[in-house]
PDB file of N, CA and C in Angstrom:
ATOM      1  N   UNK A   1     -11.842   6.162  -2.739  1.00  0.00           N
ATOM      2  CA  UNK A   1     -10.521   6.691  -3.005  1.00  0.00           C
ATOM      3  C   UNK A   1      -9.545   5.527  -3.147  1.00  0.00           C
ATOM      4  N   UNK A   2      -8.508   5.764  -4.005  1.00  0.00           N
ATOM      5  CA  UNK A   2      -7.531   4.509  -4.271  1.00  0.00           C
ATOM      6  C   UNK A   2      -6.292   4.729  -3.303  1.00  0.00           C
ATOM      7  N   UNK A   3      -6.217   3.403  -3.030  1.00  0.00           N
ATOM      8  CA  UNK A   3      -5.167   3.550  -1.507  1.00  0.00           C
ATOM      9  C   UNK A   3      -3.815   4.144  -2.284  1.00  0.00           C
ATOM     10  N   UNK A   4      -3.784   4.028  -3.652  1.00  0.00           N
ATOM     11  CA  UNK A   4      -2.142   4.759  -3.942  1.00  0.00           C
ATOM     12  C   UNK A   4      -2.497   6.218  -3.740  1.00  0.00           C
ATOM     13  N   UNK A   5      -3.433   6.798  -3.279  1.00  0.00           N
ATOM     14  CA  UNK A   5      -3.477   7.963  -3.539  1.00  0.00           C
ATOM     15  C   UNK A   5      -2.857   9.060  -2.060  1.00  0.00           C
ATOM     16  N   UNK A   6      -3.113   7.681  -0.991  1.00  0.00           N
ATOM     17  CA  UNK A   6      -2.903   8.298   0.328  1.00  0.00           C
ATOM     18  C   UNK A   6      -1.479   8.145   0.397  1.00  0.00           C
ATOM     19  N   UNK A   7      -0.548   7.454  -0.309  1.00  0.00           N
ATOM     20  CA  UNK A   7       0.911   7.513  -0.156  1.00  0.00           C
ATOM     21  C   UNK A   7       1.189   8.356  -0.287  1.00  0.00           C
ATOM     22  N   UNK A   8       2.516   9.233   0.353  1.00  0.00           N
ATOM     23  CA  UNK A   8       3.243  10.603  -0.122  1.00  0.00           C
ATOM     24  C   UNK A   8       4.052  10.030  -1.379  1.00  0.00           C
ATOM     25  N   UNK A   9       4.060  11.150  -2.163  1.00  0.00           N
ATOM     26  CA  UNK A   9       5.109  11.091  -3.387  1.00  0.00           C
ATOM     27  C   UNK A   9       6.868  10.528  -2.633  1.00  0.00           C
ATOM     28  N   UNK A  10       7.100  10.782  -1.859  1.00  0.00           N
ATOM     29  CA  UNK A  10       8.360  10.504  -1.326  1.00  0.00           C
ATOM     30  C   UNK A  10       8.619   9.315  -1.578  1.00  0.00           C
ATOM     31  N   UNK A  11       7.591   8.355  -0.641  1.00  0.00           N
ATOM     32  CA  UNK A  11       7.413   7.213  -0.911  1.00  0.00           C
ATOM     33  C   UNK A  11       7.272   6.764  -1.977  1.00  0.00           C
ATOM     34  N   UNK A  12       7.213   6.683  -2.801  1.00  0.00           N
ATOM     35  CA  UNK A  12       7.502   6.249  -4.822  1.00  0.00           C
ATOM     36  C   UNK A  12       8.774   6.336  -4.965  1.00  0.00           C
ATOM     37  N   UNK A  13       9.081   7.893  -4.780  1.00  0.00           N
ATOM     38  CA  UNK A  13      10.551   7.702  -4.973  1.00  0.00           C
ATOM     39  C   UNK A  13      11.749   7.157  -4.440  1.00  0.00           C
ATOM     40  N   UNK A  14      11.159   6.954  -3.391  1.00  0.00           N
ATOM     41  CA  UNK A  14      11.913   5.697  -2.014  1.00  0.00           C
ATOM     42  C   UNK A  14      12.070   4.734  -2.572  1.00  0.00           C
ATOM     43  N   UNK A  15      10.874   4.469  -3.091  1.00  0.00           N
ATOM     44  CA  UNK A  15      10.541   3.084  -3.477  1.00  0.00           C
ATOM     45  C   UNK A  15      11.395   2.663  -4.737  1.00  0.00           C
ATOM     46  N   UNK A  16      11.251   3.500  -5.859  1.00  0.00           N
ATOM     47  CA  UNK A  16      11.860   3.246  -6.887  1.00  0.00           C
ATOM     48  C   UNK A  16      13.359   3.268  -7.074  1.00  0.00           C
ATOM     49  N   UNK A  17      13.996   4.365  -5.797  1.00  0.00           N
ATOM     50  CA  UNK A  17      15.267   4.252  -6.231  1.00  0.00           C
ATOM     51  C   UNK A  17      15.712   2.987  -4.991  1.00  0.00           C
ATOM     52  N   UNK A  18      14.975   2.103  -4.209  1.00  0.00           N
ATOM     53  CA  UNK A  18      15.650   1.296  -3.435  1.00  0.00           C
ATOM     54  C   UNK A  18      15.440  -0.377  -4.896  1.00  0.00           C
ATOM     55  N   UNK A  19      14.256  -0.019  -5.730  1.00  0.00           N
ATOM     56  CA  UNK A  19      14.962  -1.332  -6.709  1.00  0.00           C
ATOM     57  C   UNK A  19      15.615  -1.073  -7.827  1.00  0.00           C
ATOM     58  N   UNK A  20      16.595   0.557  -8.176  1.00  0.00           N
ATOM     59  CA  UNK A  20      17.584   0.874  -8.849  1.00  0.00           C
ATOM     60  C   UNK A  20      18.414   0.356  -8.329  1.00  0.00           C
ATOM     61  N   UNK A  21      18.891   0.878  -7.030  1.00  0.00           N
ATOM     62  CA  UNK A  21      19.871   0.610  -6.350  1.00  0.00           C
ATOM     63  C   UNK A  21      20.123  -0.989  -6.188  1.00  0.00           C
ATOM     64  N   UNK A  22      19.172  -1.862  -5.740  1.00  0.00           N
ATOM     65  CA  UNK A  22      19.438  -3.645  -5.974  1.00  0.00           C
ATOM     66  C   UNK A  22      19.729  -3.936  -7.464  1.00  0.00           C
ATOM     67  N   UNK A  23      18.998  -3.523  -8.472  1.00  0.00           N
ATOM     68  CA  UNK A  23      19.887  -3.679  -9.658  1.00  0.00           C
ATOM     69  C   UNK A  23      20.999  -2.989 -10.085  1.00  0.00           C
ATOM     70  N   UNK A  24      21.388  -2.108  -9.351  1.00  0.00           N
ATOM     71  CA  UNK A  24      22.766  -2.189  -9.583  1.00  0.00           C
ATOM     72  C   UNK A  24      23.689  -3.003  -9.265  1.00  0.00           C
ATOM     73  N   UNK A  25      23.787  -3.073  -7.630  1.00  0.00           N
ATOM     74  CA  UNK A  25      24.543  -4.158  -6.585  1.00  0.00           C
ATOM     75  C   UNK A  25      24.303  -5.383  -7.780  1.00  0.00           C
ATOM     76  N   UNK A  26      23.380  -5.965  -8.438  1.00  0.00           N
ATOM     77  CA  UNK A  26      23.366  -7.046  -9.023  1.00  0.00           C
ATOM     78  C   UNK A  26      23.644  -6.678 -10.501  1.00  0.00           C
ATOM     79  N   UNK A  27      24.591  -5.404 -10.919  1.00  0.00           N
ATOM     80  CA  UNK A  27      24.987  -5.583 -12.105  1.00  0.00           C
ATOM     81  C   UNK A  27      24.163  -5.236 -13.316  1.00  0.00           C
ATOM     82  N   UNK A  28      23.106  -5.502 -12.739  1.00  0.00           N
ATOM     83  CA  UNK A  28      21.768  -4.995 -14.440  1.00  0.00           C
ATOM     84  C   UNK A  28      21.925  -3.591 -14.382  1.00  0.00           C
ATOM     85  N   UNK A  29      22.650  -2.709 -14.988  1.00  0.00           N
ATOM     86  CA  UNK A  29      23.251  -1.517 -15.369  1.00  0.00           C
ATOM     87  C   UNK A  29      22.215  -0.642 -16.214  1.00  0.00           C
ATOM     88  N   UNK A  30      21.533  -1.946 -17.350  1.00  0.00           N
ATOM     89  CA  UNK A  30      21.000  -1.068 -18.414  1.00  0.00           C
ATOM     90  C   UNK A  30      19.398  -0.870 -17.833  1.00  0.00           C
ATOM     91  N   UNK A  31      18.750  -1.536 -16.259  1.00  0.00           N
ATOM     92  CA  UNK A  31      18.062  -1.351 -16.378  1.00  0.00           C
ATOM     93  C   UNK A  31      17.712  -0.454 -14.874  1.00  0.00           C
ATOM     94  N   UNK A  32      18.802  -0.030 -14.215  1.00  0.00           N
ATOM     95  CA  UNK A  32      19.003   1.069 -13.362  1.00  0.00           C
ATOM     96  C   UNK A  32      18.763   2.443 -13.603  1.00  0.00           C
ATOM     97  N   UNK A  33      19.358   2.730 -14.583  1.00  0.00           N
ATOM     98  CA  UNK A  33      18.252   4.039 -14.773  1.00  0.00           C
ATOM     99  C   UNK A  33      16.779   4.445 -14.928  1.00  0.00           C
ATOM    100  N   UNK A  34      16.430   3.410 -15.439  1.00  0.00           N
ATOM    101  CA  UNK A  34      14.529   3.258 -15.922  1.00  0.00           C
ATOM    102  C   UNK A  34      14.063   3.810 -14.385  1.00  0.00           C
ATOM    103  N   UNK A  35      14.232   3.264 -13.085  1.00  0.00           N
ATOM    104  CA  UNK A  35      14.470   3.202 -11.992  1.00  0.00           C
ATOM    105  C   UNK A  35      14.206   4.376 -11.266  1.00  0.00           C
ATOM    106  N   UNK A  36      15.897   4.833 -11.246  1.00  0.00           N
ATOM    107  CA  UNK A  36      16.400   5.827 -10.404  1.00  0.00           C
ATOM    108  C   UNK A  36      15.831   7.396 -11.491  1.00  0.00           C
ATOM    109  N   UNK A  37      15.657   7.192 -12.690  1.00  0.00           N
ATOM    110  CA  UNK A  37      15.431   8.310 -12.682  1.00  0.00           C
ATOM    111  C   UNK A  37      13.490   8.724 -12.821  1.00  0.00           C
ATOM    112  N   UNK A  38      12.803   7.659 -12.731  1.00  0.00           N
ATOM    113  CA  UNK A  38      11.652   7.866 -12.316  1.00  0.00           C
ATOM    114  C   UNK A  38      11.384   8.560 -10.792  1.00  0.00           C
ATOM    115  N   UNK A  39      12.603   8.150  -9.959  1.00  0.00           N
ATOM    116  CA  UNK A  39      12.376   8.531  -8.488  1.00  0.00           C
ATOM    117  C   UNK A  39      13.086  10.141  -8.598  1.00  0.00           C
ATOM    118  N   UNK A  40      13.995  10.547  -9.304  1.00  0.00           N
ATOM    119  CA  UNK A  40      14.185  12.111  -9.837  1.00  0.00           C
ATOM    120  C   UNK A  40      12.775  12.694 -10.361  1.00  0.00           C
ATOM    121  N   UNK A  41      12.299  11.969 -11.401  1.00  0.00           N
ATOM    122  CA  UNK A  41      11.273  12.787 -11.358  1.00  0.00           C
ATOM    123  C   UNK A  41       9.521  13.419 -10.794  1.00  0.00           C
ATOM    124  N   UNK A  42       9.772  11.942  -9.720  1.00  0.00           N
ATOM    125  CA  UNK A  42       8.917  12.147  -8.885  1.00  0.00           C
ATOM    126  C   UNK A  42       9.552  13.278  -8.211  1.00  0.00           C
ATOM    127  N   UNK A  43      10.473  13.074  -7.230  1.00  0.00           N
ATOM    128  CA  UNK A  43      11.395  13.616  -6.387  1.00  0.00           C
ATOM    129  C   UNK A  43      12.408  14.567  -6.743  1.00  0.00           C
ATOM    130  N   UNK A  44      12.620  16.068  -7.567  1.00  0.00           N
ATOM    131  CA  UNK A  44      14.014  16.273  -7.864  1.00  0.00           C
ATOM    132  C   UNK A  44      14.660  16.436  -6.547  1.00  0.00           C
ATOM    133  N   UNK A  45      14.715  16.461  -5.897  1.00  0.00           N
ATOM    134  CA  UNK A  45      15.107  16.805  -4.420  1.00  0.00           C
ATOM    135  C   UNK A  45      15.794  15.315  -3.935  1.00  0.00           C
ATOM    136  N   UNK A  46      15.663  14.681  -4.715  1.00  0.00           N
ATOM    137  CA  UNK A  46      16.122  12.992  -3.532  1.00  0.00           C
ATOM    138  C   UNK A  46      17.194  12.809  -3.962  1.00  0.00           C
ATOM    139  N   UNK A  47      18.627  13.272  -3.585  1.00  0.00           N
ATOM    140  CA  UNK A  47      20.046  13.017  -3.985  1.00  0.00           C
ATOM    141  C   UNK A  47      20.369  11.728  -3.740  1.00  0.00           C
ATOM    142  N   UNK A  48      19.899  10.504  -2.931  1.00  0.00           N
ATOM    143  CA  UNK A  48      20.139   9.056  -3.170  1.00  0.00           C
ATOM    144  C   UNK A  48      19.714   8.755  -4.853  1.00  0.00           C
ATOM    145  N   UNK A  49      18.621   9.199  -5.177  1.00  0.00           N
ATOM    146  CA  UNK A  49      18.228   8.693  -6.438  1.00  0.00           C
ATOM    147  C   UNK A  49      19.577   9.227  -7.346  1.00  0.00           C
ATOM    148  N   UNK A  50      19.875  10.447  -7.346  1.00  0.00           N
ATOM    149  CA  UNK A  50      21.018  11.023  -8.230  1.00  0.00           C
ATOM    150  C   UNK A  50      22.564  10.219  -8.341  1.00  0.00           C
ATOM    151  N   UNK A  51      22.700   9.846  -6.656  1.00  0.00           N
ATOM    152  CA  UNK A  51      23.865   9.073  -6.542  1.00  0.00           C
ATOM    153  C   UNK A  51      23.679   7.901  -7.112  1.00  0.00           C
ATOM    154  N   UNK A  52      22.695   7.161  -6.948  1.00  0.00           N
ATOM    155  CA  UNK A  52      22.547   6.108  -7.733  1.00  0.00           C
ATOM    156  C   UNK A  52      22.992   6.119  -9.432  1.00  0.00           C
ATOM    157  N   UNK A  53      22.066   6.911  -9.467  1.00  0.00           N
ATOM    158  CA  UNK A  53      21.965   6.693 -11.313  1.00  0.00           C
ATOM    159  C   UNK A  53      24.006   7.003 -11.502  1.00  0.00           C
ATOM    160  N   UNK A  54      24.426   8.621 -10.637  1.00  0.00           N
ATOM    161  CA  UNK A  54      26.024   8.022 -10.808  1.00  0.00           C
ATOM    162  C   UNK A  54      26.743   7.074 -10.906  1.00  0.00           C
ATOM    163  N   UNK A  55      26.291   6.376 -10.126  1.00  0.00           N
ATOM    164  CA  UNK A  55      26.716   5.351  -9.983  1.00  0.00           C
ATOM    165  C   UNK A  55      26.859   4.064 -10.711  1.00  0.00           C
ATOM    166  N   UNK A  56      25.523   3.810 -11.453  1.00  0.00           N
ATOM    167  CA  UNK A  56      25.262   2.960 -12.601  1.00  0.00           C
ATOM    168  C   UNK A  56      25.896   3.721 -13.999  1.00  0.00           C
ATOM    169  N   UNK A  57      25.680   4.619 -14.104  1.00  0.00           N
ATOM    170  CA  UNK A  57      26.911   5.346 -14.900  1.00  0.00           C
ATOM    171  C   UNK A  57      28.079   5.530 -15.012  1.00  0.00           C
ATOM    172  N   UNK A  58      28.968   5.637 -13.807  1.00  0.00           N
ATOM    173  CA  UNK A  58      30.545   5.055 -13.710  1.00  0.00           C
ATOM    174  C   UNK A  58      30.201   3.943 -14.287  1.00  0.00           C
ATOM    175  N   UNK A  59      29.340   2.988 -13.877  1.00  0.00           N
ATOM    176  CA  UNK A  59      29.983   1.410 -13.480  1.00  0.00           C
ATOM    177  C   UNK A  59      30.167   1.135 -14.914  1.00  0.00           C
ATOM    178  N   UNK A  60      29.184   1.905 -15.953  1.00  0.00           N
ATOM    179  CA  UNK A  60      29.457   1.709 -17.571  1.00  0.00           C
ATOM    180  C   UNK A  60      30.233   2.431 -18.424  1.00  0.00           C
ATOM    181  N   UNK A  61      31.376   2.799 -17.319  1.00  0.00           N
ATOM    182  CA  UNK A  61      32.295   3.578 -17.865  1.00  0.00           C
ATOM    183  C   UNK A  61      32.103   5.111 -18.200  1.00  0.00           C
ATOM    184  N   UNK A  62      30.823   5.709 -18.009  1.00  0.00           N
ATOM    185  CA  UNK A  62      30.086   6.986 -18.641  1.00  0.00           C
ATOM    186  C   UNK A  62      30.652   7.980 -17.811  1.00  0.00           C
ATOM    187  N   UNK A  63      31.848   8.721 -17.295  1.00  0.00           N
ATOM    188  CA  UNK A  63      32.287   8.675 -16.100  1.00  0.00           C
ATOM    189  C   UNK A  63      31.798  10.549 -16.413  1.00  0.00           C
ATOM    190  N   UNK A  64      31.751  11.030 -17.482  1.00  0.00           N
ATOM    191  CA  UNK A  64      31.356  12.775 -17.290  1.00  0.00           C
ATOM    192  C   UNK A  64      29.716  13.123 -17.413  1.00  0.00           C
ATOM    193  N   UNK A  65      29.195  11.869 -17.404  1.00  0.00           N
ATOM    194  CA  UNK A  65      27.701  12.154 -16.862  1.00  0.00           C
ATOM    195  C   UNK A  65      27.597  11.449 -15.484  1.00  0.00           C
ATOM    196  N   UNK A  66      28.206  10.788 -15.303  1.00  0.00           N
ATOM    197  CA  UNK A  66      28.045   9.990 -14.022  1.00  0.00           C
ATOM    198  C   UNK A  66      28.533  11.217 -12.969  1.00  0.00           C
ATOM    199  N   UNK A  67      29.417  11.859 -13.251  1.00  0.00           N
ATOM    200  CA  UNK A  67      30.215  13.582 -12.379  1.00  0.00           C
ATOM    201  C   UNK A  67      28.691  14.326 -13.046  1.00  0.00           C
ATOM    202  N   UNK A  68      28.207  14.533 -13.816  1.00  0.00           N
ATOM    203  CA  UNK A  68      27.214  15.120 -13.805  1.00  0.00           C
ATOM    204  C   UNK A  68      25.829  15.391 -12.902  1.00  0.00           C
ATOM    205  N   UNK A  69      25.474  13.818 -12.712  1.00  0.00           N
ATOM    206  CA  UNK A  69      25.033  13.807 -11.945  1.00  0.00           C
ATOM    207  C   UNK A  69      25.174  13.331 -10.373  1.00  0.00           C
ATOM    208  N   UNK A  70      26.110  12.652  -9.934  1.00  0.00           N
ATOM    209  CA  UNK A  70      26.495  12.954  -9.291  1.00  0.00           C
ATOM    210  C   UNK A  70      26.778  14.579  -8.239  1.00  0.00           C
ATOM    211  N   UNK A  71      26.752  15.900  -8.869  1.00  0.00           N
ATOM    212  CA  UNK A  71      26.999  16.726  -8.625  1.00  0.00           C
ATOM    213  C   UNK A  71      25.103  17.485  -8.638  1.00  0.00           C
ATOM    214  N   UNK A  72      24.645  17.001  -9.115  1.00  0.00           N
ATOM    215  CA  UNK A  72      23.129  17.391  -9.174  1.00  0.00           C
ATOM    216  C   UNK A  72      22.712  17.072  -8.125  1.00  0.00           C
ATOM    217  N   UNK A  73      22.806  15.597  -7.359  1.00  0.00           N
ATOM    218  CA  UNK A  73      22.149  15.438  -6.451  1.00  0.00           C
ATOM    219  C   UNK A  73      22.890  16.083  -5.147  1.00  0.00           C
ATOM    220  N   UNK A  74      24.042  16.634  -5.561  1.00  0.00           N
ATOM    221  CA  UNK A  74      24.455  17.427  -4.085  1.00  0.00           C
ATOM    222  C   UNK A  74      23.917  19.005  -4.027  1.00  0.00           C
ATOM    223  N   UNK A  75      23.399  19.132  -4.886  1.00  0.00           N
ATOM    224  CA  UNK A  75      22.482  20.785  -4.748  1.00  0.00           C
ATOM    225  C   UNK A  75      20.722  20.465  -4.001  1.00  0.00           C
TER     226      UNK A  75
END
């Protein structure tokens, strides 16, 4: 059996939206979503991943998808 197999899915999406989230803090904008929204679709349930991607979306000015989602990850 392959050891990725014994990880929970959570963990991916943990994983992926904690190196969205460092590329944001460091500004790489265009490559924060690739990221955060892999950990949505592991995870729809993980509202850090949602706030994130908001977040990298304000920061590019995108401010009525960034309220978009933003508001997704609070359901």
């Amino acid at each position: 059996m392959h050891l990725l197999y014994c990880v929970p899915r959570s963990t991916y999406s943990e994983a992926h939206n904690n190196i969205g989230m460092q590329l944001n803090q460091s500004g790489r904008f265009d490559e924060v979503s690739e990221y955060l929204k892999k950990a949505t679709k592991l995870d729809g349930l993980f509202a850090p991943a949602y706030y994130g991607v908001s977040l990298a979306l304000y920061s590019m000015g995108d401010n009525v998808n960034a309220a978009f989602a933003y508001k997704k990850g609070r359901h």
